[in-house]
Protein backbone atom coordinates (compact mmCIF):
# COMPACT_ATOMS: atom_id res chain seq x y z
CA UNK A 1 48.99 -15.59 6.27
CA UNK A 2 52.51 -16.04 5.85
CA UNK A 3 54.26 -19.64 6.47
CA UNK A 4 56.80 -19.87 8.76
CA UNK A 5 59.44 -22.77 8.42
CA UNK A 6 59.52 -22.59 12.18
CA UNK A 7 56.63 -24.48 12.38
CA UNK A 8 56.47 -28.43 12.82
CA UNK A 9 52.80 -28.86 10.59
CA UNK A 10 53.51 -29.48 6.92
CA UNK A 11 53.50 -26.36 4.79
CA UNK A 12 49.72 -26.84 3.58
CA UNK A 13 48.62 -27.52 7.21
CA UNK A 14 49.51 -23.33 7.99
CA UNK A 15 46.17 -22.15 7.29
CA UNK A 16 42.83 -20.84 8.23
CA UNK A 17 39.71 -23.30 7.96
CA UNK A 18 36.48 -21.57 9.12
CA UNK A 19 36.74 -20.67 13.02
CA UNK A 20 39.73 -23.26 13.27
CA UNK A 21 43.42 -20.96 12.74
CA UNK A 22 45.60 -24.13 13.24
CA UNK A 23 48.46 -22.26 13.41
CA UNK A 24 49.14 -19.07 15.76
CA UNK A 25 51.72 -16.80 17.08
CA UNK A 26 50.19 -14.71 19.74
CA UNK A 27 48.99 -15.85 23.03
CA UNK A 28 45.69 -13.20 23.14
CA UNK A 29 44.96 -14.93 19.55
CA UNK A 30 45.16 -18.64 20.84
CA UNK A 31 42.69 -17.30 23.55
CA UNK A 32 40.06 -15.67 21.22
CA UNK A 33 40.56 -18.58 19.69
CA UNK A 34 39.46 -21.00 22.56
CA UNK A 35 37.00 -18.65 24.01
CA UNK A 36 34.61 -19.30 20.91
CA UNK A 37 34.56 -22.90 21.33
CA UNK A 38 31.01 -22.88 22.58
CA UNK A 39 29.55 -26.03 21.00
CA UNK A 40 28.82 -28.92 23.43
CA UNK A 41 29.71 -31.57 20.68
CA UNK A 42 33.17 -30.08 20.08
CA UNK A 43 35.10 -32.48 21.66
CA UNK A 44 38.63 -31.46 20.98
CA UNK A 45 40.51 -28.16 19.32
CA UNK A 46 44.20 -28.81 18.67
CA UNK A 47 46.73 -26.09 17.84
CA UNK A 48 50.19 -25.86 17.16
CA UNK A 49 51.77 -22.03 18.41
CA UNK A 50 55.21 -20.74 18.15
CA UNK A 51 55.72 -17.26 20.59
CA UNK A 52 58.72 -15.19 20.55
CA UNK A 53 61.01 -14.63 23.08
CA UNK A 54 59.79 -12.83 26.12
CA UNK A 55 56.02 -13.71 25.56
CA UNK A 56 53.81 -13.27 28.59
CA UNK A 57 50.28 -14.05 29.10
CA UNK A 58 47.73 -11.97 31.55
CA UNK A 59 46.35 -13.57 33.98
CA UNK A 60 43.01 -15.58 32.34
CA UNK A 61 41.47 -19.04 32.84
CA UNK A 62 39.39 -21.25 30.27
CA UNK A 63 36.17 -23.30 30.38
CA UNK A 64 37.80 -26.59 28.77
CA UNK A 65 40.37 -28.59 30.19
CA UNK A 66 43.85 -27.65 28.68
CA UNK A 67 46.99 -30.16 27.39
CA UNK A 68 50.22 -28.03 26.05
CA UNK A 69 53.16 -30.32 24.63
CA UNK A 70 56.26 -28.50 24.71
CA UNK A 71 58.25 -29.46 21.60
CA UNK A 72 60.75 -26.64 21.99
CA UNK A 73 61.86 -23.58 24.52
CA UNK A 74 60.38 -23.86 27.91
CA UNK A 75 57.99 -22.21 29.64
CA UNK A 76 57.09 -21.08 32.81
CA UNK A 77 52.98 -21.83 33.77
CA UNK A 78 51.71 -19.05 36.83
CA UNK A 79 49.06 -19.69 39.04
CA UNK A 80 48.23 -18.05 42.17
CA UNK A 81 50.38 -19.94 44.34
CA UNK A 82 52.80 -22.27 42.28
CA UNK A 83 54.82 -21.85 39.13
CA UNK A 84 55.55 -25.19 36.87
CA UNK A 85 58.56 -25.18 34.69
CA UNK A 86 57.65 -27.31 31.79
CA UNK A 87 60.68 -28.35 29.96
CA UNK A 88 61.02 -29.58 26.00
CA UNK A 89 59.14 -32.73 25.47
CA UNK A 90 57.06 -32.43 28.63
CA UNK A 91 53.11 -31.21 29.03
CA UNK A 92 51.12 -29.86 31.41
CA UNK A 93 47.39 -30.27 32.20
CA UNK A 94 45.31 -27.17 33.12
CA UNK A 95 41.89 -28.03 34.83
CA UNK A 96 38.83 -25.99 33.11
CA UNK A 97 38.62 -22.84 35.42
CA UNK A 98 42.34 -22.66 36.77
CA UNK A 99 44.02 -18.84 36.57
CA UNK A 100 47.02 -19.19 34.88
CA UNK A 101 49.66 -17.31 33.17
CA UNK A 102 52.44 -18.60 30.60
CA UNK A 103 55.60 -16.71 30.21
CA UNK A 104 59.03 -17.80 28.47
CA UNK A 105 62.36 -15.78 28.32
CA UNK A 106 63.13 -18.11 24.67
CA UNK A 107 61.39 -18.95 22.00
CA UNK A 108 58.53 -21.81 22.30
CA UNK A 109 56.78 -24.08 20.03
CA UNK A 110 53.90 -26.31 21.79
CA UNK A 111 50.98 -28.20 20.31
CA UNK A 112 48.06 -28.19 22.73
CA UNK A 113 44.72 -29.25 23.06
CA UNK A 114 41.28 -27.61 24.70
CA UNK A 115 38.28 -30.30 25.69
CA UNK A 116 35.00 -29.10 27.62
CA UNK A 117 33.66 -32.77 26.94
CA UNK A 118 34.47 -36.01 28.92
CA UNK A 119 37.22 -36.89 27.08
CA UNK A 120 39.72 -35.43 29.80
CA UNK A 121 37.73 -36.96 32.19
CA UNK A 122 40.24 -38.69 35.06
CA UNK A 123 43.05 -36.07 34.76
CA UNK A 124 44.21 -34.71 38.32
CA UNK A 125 42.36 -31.62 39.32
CA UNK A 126 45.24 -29.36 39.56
CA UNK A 127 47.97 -28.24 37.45
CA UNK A 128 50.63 -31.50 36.64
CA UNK A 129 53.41 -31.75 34.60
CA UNK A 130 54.12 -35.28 32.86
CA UNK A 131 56.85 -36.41 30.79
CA UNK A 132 55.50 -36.86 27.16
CA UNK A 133 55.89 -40.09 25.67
CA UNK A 134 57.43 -40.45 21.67
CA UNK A 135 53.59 -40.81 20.58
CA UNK A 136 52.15 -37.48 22.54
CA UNK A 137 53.85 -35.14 19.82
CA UNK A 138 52.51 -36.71 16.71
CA UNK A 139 49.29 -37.60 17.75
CA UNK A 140 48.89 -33.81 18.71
CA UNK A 141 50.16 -33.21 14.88
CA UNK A 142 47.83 -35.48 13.55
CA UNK A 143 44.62 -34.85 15.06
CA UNK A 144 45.41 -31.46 14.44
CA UNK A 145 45.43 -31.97 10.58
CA UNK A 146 42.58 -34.01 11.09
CA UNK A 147 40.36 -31.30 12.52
CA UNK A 148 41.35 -29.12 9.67
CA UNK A 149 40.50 -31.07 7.42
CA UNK A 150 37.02 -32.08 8.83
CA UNK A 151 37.85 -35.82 8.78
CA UNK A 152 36.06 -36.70 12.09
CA UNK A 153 35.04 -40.70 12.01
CA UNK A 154 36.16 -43.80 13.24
CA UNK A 155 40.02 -43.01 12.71
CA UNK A 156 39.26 -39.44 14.58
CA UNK A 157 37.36 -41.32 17.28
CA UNK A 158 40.33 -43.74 17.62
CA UNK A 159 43.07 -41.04 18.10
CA UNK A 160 41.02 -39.29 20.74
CA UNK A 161 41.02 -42.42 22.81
CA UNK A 162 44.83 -42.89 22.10
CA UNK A 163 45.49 -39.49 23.11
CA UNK A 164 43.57 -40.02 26.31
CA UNK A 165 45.37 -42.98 27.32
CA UNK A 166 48.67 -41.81 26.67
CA UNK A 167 48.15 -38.41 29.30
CA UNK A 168 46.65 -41.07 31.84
CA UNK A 169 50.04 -43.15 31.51
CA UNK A 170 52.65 -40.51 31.47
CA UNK A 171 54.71 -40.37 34.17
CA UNK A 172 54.27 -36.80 36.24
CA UNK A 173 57.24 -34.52 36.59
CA UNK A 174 57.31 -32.60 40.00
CA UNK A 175 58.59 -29.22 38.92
CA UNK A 176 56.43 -26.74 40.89
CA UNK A 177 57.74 -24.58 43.38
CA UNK A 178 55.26 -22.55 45.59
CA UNK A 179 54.65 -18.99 44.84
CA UNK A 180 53.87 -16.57 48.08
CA UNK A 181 50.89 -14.70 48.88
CA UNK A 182 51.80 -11.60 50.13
CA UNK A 183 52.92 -8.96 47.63
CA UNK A 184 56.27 -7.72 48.58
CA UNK A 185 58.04 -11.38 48.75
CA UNK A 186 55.69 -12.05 45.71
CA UNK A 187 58.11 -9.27 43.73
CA UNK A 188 60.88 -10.61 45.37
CA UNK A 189 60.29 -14.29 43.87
CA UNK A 190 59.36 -13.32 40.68
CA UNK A 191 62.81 -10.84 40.09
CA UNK A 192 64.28 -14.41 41.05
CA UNK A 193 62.50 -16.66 38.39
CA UNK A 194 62.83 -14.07 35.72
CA UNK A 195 66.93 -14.04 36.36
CA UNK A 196 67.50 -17.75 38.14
CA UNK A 197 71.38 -16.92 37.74
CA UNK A 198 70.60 -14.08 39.66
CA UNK A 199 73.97 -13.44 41.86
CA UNK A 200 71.65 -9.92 43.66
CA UNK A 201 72.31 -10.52 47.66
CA UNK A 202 69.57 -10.43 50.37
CA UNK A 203 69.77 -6.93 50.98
CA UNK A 204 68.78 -5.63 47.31
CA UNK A 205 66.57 -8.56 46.96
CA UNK A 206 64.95 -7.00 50.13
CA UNK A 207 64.73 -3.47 48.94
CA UNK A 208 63.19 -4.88 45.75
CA UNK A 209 59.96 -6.02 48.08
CA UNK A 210 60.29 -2.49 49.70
CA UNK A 211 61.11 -4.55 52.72
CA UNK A 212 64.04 -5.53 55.28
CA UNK A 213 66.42 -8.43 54.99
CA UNK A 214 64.70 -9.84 58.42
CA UNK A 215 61.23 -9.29 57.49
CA UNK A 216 61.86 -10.89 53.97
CA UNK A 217 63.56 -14.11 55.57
CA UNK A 218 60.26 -14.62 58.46
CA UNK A 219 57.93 -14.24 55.21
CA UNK A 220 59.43 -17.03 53.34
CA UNK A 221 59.16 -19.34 56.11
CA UNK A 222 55.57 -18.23 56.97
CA UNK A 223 54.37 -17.96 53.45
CA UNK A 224 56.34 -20.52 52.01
CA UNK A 225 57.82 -23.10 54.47
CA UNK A 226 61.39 -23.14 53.48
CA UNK A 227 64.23 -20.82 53.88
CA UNK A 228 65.50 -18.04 51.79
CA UNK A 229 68.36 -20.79 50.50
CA UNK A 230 65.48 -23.53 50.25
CA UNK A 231 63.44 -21.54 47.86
CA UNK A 232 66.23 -20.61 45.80
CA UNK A 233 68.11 -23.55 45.59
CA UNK A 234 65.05 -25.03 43.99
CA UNK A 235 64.06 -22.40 41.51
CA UNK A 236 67.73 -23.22 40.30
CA UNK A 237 66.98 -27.01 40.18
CA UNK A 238 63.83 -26.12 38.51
CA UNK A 239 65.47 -24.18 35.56
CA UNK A 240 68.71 -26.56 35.71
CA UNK A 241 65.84 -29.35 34.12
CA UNK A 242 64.51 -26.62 31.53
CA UNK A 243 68.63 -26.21 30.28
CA UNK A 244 68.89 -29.38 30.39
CA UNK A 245 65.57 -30.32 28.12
CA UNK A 246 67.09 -28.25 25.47
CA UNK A 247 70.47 -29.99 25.37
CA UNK A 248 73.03 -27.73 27.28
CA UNK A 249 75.85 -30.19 28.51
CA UNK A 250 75.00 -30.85 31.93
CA UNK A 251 78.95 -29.78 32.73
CA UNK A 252 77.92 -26.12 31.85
CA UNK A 253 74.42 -25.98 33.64
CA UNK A 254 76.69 -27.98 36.84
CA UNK A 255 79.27 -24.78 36.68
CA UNK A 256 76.54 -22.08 36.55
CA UNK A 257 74.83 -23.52 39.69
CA UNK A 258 78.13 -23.24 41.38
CA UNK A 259 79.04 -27.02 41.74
CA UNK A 260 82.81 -28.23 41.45
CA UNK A 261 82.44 -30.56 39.59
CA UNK A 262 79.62 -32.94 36.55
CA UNK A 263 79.69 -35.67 39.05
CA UNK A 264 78.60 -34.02 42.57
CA UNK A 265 76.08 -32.02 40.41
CA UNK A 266 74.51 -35.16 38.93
CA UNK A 267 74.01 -36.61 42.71
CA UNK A 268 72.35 -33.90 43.97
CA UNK A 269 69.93 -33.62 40.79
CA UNK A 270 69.18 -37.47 41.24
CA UNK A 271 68.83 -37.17 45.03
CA UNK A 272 66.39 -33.76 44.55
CA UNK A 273 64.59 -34.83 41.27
CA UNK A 274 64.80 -38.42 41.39
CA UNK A 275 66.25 -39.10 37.71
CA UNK A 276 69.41 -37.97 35.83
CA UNK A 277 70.35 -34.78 34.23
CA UNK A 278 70.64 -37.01 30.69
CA UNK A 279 66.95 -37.80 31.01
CA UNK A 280 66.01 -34.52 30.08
CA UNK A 281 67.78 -34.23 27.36
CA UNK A 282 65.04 -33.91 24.80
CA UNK A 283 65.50 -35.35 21.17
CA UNK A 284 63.28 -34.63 18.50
């Protein structure tokens, strides 16, 4: 297997150690991956993976409790009815038996963890997003080269419980917005996420759901609750924070969103996310 420099593992970390690759680049390998962790006693698998631009997931779910860490990118987590932006240096919990899908339009690199056991015991039972604290990241790298190198024991036992803690402390990070059940305005919000600078008026965003501009609006505020504006005006917020997390000046995400000015930008972020756009930028 060939090293890649990308990675954040030391060099003699990238390697295979009986069913355990530590080190991955496609999303249908991380699954095969998870899906043979059958053995009641494994408590924790930790893996570091790096996907390319454009990556997409299908739909699929897993019987063990999932954490990912971003460390860099962002990436977009699908379920049925809400999508989670999860920015650089955040995480997000997936309960066991939640569909899901992962997409990213940049490349990623997250360390993440699978349990069946107790251990994630007393996490919420739906997708959350929390802000990862400075110890999240290397205790992800470390029990990672722990498992590798089979050195389970008090030390192992000790990181496990540190780990736990440290998810049950972070603060959570409310970047869902809602994702619509019927079909057509389903098409219509996704052509929106994939371009969030998306300048396309109501009428070709209509025709995209093979629907009029009038029956388009009604479904957003019976499927969704919000207006047309509403919805969109979030999914902009929403990706403003994933720019942000990867260190854009917050006077060029401010002028792409349309605002006059750093300032009036930065009081409507604070008003609508309740923290300032230099909070997410992420330093590793």
């Amino acid at each position: 297997m060939a090293l890649d420099q990308r990675s954040v593992l030391p060099p003699e970390m990238l390697s295979v150690h009986g069913a355990h690759r530590l080190y991955t680049e496609a999303m249908d390998e991380t699954r095969r991956l998870v899906a043979r962790l059958t053995s009641e006693s494994e408590r924790l698998f930790a893996i570091e993976s790096v996907y390319t631009s454009g990556f997409a997931s299908n739909y699929h779910s897993h019987r063990h409790g999932q954490v990912s860490f971003i460390r860099s990118g962002f990436i977009s987590m699908v379920t049925h009815r809400t999508t989670y932006i999860v920015p650089a240096g955040h995480a997000i919990w997936i309960p066991p038996g939640e569909m899901h899908l992962a997409q990213a339009q940049e490349e990623v690199c997250m360390l993440s963890a699978y349990s069946g056991s107790d251990f994630l015991n007393g996490l919420p039972n739906r997708c959350t997003v929390f802000q990862g604290s400075d110890m999240l990241e290397p205790l992800l790298k470390r029990l990672i080269v722990q498992q590798l190198r089979r050195q389970e024991g008090p030390l192992y036992d000790a990181l496990l419980l540190l780990l736990h803690e440290e998810l049950a402390g972070c603060g959570q990070l409310d970047t869902a917005i809602p994702m619509p059940s019927d079909p057509r305005l389903r098409r219509v919000c996704d052509a929106i996420l994939t371009d969030p600078s998306i300048t396309l008026g109501k009428e070709t965003l209509a025709r995209l759901g093979h629907m009029s501009v009038r029956t388009m609006t009604r479904l957003f505020r019976r499927d969704l609750g919000m207006t047309f504006l509403e919805w969109v005006q979030q999914a902009l917020i929403l990706t403003a924070v994933a720019r942000l997390s990867r260190g854009e000046p917050v006077a060029n995400v401010a002028g792409d969103l349309g605002y006059a000015s750093p300032s009036a930008f930065t009081a409507m972020f604070h008003r609508r996310v309740g923290r300032k756009p230099s909070d997410f930028h992420y330093r590793r």
